[in-house]
C-alpha atoms as a PDB file:
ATOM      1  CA  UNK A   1     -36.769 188.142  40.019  1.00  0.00           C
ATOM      2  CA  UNK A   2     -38.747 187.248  42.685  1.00  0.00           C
ATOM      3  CA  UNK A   3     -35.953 187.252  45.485  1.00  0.00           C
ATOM      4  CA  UNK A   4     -33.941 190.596  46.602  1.00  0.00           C
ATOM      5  CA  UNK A   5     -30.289 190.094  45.131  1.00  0.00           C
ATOM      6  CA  UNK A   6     -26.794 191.940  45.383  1.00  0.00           C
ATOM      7  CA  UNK A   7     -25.814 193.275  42.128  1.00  0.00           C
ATOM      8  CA  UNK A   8     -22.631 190.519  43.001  1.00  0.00           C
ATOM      9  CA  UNK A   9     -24.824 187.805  43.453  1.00  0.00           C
ATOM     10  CA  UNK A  10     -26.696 188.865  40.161  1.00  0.00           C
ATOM     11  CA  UNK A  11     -24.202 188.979  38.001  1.00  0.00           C
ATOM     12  CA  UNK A  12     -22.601 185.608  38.890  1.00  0.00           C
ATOM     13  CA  UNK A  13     -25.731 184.334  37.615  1.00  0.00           C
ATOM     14  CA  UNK A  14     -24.681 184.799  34.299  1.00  0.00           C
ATOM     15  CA  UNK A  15     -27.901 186.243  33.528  1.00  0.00           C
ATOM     16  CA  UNK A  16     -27.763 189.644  32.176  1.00  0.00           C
ATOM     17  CA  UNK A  17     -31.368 190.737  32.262  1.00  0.00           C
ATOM     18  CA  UNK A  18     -31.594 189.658  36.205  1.00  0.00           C
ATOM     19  CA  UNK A  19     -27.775 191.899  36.817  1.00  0.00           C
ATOM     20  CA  UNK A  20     -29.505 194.743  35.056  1.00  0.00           C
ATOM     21  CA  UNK A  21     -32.371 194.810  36.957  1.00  0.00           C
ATOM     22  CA  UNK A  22     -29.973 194.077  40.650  1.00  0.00           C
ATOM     23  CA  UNK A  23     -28.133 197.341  39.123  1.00  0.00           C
ATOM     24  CA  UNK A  24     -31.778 199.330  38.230  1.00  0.00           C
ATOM     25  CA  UNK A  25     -32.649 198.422  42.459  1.00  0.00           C
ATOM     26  CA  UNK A  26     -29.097 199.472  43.307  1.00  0.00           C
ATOM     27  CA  UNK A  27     -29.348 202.887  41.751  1.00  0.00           C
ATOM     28  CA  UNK A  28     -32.736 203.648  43.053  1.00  0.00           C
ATOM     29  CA  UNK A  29     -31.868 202.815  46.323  1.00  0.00           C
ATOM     30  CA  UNK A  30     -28.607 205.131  46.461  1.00  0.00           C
ATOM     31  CA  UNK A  31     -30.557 207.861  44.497  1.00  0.00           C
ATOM     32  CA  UNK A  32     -33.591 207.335  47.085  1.00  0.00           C
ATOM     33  CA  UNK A  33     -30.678 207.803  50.423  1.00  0.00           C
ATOM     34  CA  UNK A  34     -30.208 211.177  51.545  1.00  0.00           C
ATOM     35  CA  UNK A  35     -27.057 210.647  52.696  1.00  0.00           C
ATOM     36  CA  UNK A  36     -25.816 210.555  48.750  1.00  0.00           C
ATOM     37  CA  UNK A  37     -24.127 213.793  47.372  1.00  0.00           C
ATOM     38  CA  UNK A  38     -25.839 215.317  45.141  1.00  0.00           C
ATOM     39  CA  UNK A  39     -23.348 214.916  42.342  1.00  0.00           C
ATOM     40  CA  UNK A  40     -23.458 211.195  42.616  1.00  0.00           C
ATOM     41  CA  UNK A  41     -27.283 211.268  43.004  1.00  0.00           C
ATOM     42  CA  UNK A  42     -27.232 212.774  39.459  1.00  0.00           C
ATOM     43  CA  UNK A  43     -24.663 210.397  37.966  1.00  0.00           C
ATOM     44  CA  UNK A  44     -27.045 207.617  39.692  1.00  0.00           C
ATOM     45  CA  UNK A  45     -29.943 209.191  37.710  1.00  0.00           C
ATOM     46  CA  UNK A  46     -28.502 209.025  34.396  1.00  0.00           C
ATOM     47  CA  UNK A  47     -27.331 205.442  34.598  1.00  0.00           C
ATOM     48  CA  UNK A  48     -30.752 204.344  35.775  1.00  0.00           C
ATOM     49  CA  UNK A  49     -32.255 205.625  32.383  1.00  0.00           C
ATOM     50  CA  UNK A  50     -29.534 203.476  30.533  1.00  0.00           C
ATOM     51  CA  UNK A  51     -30.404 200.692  33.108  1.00  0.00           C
ATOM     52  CA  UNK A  52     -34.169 201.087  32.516  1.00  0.00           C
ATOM     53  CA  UNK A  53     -33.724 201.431  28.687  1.00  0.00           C
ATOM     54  CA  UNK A  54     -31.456 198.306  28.835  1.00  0.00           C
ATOM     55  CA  UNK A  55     -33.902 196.217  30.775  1.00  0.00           C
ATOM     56  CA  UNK A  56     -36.927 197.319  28.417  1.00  0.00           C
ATOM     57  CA  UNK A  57     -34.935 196.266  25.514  1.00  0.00           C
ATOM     58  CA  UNK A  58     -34.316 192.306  26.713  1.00  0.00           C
ATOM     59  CA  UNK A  59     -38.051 190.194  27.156  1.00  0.00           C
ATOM     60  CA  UNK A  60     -39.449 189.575  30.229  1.00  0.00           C
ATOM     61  CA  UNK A  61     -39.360 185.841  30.348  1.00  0.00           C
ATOM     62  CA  UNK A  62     -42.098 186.059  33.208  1.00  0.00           C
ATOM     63  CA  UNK A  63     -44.101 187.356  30.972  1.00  0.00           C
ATOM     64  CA  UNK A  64     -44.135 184.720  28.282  1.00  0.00           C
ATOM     65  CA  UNK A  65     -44.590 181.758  30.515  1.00  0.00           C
ATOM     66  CA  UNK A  66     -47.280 179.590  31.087  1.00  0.00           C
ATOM     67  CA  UNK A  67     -48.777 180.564  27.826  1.00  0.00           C
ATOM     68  CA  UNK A  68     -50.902 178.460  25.224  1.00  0.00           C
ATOM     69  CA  UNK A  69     -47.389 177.196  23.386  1.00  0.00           C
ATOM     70  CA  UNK A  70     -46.058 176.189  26.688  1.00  0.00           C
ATOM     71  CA  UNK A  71     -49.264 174.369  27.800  1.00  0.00           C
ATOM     72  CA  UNK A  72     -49.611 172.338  24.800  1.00  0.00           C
ATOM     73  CA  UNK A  73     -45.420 171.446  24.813  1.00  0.00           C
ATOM     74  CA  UNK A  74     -45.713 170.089  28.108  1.00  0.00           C
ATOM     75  CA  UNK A  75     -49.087 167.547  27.460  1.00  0.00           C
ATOM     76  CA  UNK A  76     -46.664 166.732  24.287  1.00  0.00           C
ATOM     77  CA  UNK A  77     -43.308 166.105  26.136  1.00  0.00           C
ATOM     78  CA  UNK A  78     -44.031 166.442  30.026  1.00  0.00           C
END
């Protein structure tokens, strides 16, 4: 995700991977401001590390593009 997004704006994408990681900047952000109880900090700490564990679990799609396969498809069918 290369631009900064609400967590509304993410999820009307439709995408789940980019809401996930809108929530994941959320949560670091209110764990990160020192104006959040600490109660809530905690909560916000245990729902990143479902967050994180989420996001691990779903393929970066950055990370699988412009390889060989996608190289050859496109001199194939540009």
């Amino acid at each position: 995700m290369t631009t900064k997004k609400t967590v509304s704006d993410a999820v009307s994408t439709n995408d789940y991977r980019v809401s996930l990681v809108a929530l994941r900047d959320r949560l670091a952000q209110d764990i990160d401001n020192p104006e959040t109880p600490a109660a809530v900090r905690a909560q916000c700490a245990k729902q990143l590390q479902s967050v994180l564990a989420d996001i691990q679990a779903i393929p970066d799609p950055a990370k699988f593009a412009d390889t060989e396969l996608d190289k050859l498809l496109e001199e194939v069918a540009p």
